[in-house]
N, C-alpha and C. Protein backbone atom coordinates (compact mmCIF):
# COMPACT_ATOMS: atom_id res chain seq x y z
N UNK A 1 132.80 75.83 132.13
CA UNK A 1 133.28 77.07 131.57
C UNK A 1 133.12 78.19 132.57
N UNK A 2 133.91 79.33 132.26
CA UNK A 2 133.94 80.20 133.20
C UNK A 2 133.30 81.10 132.99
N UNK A 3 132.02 81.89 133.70
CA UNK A 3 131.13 83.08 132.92
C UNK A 3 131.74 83.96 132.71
N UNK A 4 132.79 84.22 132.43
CA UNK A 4 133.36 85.55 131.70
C UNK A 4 133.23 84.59 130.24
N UNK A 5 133.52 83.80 129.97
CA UNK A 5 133.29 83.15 128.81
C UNK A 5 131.84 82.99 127.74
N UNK A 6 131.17 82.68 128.97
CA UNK A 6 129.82 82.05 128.48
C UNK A 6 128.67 83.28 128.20
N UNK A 7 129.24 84.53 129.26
CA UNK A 7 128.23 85.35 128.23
C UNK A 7 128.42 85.79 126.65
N UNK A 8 129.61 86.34 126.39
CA UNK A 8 130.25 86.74 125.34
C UNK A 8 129.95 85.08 124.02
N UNK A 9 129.85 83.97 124.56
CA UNK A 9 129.27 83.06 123.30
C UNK A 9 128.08 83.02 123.36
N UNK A 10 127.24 83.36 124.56
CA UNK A 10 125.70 83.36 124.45
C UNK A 10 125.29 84.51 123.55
N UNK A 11 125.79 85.46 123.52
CA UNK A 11 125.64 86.64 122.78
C UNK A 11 126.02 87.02 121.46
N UNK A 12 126.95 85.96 121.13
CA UNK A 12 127.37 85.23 119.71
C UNK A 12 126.75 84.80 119.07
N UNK A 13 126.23 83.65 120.14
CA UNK A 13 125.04 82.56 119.39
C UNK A 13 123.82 82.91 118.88
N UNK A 14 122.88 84.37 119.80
CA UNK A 14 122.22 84.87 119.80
C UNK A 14 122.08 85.81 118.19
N UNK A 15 123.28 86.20 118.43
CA UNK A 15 123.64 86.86 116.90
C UNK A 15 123.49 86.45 115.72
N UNK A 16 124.40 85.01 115.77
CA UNK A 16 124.45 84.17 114.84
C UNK A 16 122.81 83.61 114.35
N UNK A 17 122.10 83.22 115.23
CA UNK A 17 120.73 82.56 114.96
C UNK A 17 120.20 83.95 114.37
N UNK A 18 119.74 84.92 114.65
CA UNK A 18 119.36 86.56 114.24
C UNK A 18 119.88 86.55 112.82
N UNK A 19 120.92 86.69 112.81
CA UNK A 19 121.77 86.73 111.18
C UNK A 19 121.14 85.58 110.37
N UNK A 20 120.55 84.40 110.42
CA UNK A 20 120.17 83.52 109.78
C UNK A 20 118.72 83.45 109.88
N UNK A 21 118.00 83.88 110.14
CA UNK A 21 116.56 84.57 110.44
C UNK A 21 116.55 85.53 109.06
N UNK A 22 117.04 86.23 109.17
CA UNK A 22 117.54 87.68 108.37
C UNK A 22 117.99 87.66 107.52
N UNK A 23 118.57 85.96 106.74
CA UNK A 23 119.50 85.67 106.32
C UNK A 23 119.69 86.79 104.43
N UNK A 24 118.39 86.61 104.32
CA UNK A 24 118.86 87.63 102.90
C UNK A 24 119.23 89.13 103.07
N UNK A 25 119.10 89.28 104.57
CA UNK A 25 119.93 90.64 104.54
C UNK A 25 118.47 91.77 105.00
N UNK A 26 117.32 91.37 104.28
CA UNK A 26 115.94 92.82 104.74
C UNK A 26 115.19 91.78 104.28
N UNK A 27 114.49 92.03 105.10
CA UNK A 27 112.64 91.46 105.18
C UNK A 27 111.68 92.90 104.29
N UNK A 28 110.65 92.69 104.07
CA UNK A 28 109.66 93.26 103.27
C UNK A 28 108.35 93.33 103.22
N UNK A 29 107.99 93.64 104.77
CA UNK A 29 106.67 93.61 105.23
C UNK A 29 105.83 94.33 104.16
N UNK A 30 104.70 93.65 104.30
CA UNK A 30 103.45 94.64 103.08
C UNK A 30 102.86 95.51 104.03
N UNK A 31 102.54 96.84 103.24
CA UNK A 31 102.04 97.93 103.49
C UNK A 31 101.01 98.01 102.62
N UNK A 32 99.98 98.73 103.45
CA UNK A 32 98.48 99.15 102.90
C UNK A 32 98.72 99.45 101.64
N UNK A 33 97.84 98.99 100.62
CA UNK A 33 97.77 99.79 99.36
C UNK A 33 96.76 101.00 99.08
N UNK A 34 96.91 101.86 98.39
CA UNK A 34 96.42 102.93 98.18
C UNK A 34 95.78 103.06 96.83
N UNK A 35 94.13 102.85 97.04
CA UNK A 35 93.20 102.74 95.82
C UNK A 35 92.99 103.59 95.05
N UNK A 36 93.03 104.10 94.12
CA UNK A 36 92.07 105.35 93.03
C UNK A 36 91.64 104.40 92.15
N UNK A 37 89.76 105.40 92.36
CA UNK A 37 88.83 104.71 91.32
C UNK A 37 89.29 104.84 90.22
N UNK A 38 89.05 103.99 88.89
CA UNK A 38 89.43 104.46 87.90
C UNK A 38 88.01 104.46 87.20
N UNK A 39 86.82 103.72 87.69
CA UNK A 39 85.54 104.23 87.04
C UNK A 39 84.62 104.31 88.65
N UNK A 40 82.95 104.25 88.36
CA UNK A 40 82.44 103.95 89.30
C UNK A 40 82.16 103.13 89.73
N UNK A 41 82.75 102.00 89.14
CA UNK A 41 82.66 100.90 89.75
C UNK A 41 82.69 100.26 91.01
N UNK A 42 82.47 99.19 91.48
CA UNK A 42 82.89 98.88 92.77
C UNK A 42 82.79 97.25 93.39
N UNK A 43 83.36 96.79 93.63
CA UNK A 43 83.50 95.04 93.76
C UNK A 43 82.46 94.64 94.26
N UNK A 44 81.56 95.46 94.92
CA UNK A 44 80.15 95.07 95.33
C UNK A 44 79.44 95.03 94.42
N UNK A 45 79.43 95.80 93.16
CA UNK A 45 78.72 95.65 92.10
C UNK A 45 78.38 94.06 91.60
N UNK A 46 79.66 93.54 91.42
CA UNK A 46 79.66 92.52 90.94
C UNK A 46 79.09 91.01 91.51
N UNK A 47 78.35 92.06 92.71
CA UNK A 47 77.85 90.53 93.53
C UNK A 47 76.54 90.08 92.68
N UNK A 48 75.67 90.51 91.52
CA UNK A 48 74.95 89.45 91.28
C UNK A 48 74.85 89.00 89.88
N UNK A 49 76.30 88.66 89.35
CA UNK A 49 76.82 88.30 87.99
C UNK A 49 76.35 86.70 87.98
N UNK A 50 76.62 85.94 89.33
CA UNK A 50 76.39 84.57 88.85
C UNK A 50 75.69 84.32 88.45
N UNK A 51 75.45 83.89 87.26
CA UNK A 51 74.53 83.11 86.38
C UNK A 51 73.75 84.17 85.50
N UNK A 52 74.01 85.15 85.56
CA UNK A 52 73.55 86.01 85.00
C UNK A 52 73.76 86.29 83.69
N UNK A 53 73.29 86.60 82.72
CA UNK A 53 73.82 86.58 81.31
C UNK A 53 74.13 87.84 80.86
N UNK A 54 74.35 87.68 79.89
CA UNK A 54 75.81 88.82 79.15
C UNK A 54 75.09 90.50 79.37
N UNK A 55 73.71 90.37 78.31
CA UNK A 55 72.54 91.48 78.34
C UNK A 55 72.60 92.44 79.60
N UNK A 56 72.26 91.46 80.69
CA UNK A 56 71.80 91.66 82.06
C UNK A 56 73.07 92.31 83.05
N UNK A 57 73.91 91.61 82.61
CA UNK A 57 75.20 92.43 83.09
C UNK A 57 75.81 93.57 81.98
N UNK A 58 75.38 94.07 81.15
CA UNK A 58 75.92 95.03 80.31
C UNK A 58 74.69 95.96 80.44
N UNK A 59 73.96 95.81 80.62
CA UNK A 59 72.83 96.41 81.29
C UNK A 59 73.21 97.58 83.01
N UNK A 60 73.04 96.28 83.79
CA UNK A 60 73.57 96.92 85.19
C UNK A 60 74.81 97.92 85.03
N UNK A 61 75.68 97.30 84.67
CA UNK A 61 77.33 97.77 84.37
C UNK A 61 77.26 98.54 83.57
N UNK A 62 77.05 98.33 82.03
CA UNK A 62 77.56 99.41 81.71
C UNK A 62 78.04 98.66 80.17
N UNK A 63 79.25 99.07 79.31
CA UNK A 63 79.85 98.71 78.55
C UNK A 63 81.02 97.94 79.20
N UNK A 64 81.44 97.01 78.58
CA UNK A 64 83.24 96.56 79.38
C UNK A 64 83.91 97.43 78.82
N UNK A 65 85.26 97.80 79.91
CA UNK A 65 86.08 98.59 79.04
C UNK A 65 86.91 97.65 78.03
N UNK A 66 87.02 96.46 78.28
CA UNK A 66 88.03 95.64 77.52
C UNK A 66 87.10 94.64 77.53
N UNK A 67 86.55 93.72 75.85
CA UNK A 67 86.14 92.69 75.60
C UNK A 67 86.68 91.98 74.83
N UNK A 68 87.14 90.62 74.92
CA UNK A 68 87.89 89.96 74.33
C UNK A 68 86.87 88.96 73.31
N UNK A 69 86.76 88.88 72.23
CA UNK A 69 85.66 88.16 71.47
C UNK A 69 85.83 87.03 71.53
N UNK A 70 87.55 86.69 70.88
CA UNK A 70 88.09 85.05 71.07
C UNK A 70 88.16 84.60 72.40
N UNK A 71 88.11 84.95 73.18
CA UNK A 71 88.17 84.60 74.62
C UNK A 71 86.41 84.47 75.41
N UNK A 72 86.19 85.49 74.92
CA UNK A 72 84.77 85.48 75.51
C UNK A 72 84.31 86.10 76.85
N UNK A 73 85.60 86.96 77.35
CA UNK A 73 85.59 87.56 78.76
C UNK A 73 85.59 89.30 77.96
N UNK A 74 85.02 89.76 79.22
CA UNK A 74 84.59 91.02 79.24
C UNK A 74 85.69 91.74 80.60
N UNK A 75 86.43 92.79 80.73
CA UNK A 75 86.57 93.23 81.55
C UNK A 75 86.71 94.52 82.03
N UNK A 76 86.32 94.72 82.90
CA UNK A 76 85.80 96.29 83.48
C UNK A 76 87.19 96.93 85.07
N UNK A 77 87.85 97.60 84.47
CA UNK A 77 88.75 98.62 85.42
C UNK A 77 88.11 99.04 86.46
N UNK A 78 88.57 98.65 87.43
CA UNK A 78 87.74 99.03 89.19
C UNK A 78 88.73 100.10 89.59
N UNK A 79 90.15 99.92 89.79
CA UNK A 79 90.91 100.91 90.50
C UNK A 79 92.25 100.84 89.98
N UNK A 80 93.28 101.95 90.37
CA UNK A 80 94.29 101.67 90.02
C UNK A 80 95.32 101.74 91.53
N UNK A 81 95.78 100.48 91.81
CA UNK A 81 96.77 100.35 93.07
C UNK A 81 98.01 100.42 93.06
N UNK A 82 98.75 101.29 94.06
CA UNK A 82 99.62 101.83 93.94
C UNK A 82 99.63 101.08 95.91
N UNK A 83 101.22 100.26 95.38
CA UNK A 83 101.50 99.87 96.91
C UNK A 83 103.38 100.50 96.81
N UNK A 84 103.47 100.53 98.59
CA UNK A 84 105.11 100.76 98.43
C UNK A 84 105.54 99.43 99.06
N UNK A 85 106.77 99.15 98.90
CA UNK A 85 107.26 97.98 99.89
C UNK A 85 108.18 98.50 101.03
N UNK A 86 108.29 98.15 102.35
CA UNK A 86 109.29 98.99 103.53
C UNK A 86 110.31 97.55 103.37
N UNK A 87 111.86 98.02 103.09
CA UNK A 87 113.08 97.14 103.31
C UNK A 87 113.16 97.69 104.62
N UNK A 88 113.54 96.23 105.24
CA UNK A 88 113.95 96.89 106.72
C UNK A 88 115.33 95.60 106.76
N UNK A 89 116.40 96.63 107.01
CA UNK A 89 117.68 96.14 107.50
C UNK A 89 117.69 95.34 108.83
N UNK A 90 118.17 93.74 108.95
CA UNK A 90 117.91 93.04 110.01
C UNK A 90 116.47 92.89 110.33
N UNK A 91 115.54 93.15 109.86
CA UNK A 91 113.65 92.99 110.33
C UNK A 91 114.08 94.34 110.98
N UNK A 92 114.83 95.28 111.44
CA UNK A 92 114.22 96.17 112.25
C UNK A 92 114.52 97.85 111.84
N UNK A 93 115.85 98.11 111.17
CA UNK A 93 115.70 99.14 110.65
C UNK A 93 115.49 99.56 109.51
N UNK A 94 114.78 100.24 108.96
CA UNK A 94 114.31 100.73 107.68
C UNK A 94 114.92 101.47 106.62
N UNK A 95 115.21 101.01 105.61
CA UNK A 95 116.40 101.39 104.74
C UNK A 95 115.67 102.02 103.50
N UNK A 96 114.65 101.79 103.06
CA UNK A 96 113.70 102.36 101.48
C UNK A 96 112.44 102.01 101.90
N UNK A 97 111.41 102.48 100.96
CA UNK A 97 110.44 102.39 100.87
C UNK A 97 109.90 102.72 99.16
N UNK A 98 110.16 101.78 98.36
CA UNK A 98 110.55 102.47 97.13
C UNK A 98 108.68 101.27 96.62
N UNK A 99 108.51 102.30 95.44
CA UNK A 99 107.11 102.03 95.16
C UNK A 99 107.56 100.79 93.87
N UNK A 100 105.93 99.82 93.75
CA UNK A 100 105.73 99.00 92.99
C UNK A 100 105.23 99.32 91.45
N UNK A 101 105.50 98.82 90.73
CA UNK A 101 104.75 99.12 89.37
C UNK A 101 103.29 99.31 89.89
N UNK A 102 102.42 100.76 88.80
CA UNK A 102 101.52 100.91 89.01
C UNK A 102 100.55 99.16 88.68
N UNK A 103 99.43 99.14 89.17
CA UNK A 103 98.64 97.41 89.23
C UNK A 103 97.37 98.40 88.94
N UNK A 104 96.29 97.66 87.94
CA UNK A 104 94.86 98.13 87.83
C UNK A 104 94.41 96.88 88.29
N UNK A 105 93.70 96.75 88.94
CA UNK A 105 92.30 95.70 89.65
C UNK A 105 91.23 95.83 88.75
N UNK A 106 91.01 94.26 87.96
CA UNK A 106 90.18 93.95 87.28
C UNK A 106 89.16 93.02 87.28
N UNK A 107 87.90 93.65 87.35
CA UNK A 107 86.92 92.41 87.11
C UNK A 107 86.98 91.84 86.11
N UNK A 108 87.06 90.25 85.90
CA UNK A 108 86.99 89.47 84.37
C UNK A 108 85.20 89.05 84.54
N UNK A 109 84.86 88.73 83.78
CA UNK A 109 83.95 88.14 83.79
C UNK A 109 83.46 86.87 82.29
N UNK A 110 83.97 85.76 82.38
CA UNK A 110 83.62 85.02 80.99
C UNK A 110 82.14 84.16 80.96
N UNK A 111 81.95 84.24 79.28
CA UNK A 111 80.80 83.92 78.62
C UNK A 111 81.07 82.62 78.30
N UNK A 112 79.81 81.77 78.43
CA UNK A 112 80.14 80.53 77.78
C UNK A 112 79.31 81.40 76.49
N UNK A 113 78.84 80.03 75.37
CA UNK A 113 78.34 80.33 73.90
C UNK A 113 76.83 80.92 73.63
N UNK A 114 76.37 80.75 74.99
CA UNK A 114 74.70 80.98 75.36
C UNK A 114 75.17 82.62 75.81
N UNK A 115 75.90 83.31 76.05
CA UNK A 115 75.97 84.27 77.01
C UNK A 115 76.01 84.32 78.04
N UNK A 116 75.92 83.77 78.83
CA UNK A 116 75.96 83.44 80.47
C UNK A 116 76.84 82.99 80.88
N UNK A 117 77.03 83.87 81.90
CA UNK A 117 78.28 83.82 83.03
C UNK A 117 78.51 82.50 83.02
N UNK A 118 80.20 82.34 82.69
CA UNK A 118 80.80 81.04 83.07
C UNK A 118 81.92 81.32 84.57
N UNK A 119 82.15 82.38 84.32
CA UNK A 119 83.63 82.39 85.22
C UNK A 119 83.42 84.00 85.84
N UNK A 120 83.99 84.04 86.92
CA UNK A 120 84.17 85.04 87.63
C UNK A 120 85.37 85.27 88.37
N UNK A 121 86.34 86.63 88.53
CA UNK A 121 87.14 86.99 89.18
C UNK A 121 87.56 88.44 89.09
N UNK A 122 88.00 88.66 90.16
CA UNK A 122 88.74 89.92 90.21
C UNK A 122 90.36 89.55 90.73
N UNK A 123 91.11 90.26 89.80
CA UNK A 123 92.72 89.72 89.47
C UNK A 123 93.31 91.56 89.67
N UNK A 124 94.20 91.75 89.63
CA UNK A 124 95.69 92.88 89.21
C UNK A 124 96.50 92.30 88.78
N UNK A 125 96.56 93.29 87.56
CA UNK A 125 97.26 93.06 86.79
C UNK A 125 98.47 94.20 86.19
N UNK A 126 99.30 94.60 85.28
CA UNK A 126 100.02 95.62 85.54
C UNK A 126 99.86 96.50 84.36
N UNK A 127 99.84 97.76 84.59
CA UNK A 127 99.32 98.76 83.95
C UNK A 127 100.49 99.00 82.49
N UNK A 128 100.34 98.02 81.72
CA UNK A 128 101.19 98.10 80.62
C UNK A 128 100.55 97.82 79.20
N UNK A 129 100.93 98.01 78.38
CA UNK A 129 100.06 97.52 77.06
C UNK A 129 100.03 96.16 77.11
N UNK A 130 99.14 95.53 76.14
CA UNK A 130 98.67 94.12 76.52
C UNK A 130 98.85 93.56 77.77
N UNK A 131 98.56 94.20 78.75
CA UNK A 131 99.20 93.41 80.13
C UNK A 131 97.59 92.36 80.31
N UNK A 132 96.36 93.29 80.22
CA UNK A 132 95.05 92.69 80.11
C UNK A 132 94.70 91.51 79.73
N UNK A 133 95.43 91.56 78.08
CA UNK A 133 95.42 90.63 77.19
C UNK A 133 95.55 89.15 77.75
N UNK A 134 97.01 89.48 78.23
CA UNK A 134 98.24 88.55 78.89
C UNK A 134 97.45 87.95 79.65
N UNK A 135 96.73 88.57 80.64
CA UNK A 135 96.39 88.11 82.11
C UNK A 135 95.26 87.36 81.84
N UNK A 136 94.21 87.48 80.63
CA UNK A 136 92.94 86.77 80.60
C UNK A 136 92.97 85.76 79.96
N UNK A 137 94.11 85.48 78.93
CA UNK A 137 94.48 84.79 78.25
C UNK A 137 95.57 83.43 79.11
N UNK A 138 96.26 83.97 80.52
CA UNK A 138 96.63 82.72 81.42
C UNK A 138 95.50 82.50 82.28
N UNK A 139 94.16 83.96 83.11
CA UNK A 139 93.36 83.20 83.94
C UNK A 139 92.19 82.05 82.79
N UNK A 140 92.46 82.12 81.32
CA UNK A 140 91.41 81.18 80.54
C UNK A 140 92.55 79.79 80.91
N UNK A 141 93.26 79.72 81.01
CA UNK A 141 94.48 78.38 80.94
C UNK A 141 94.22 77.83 82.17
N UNK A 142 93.60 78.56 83.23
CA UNK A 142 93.38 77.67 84.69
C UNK A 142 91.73 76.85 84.60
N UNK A 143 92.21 76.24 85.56
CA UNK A 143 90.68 75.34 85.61
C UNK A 143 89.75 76.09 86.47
N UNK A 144 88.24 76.14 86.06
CA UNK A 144 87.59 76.98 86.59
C UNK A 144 87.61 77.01 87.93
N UNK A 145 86.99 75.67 88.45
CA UNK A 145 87.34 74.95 90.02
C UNK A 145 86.41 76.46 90.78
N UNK A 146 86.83 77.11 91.74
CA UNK A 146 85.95 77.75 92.60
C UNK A 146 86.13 79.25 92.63
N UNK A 147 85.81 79.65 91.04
CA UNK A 147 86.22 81.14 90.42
C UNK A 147 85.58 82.14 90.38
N UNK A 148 83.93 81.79 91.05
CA UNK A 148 83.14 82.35 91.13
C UNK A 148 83.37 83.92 91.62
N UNK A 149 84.16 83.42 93.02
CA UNK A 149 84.01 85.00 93.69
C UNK A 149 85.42 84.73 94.25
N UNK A 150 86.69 85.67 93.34
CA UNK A 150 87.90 85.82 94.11
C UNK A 150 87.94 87.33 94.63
N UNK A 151 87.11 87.48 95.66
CA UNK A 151 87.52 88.55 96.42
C UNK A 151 88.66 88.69 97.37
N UNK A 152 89.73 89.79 97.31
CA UNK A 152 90.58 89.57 98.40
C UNK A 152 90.27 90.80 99.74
């Protein structure tokens, strides 16, 4: 082939592979989220729940803001997160930055029948009526397995 040819398809091809990279059109890198306390709480608090019983943690803590009786989990509002997402046209230019439903970050904490800590996590969930409900009622549907400490 003759290079008047071969640059103009190298630069095609180049395109073409780019366009299929890209293929849905914008990528959606994550951006920092932005915390407000919603009590004084704080995820460090919760480092010495294991095994600890109900008393002893309502004690340290406080009241839960949300206790579920039939369930047997207690949970306490840490923050409320507010993230944006950046669309970027092709991965490189930036088209919105449009915000996510407000998310509250929740400690769960469940009781077996003795009172004592069975389960541990911190989840977000979305700031809607029964959204709480919802969320403790699918993390009771998972298997406990290694729930102790979901810090992210």
């Amino acid at each position: 082939m003759r290079l008047k040819i071969k640059g103009p398809l190298l630069a095609a091809g180049a395109l073409f592979a780019a366009g299929f990279i890209v293929w849905p059109g914008c990528a959606t890198p994550p951006l920092p989220a932005s915390r407000t306390p919603v009590s004084s709480l704080r995820r460090t608090d919760f480092s010495f729940v294991k095994g600890a019983n109900k008393s002893n943690i309502v004690s340290k803590l406080g009241e839960p803001d949300e206790y579920f009786a039939d369930l047997r989990v207690a949970c306490y509002k840490l923050n409320r997160v507010s993230r944006r997402r950046l669309w970027l046209l092709f991965g490189v230019v930036p088209v919105a930055a449009p915000k996510d439903l407000a998310n509250l970050e929740v400690a769960m904490i469940q009781f077996d029948d003795h009172d004592r800590m069975q389960r541990f996590a911190i989840k977000f969930v979305h700031d809607t009526p029964n959204a709480l409900h919802y969320l403790t009622q699918r993390w009771m549907t998972k298997p406990a397995g290694n729930s102790q400490a979901h810090f992210r």
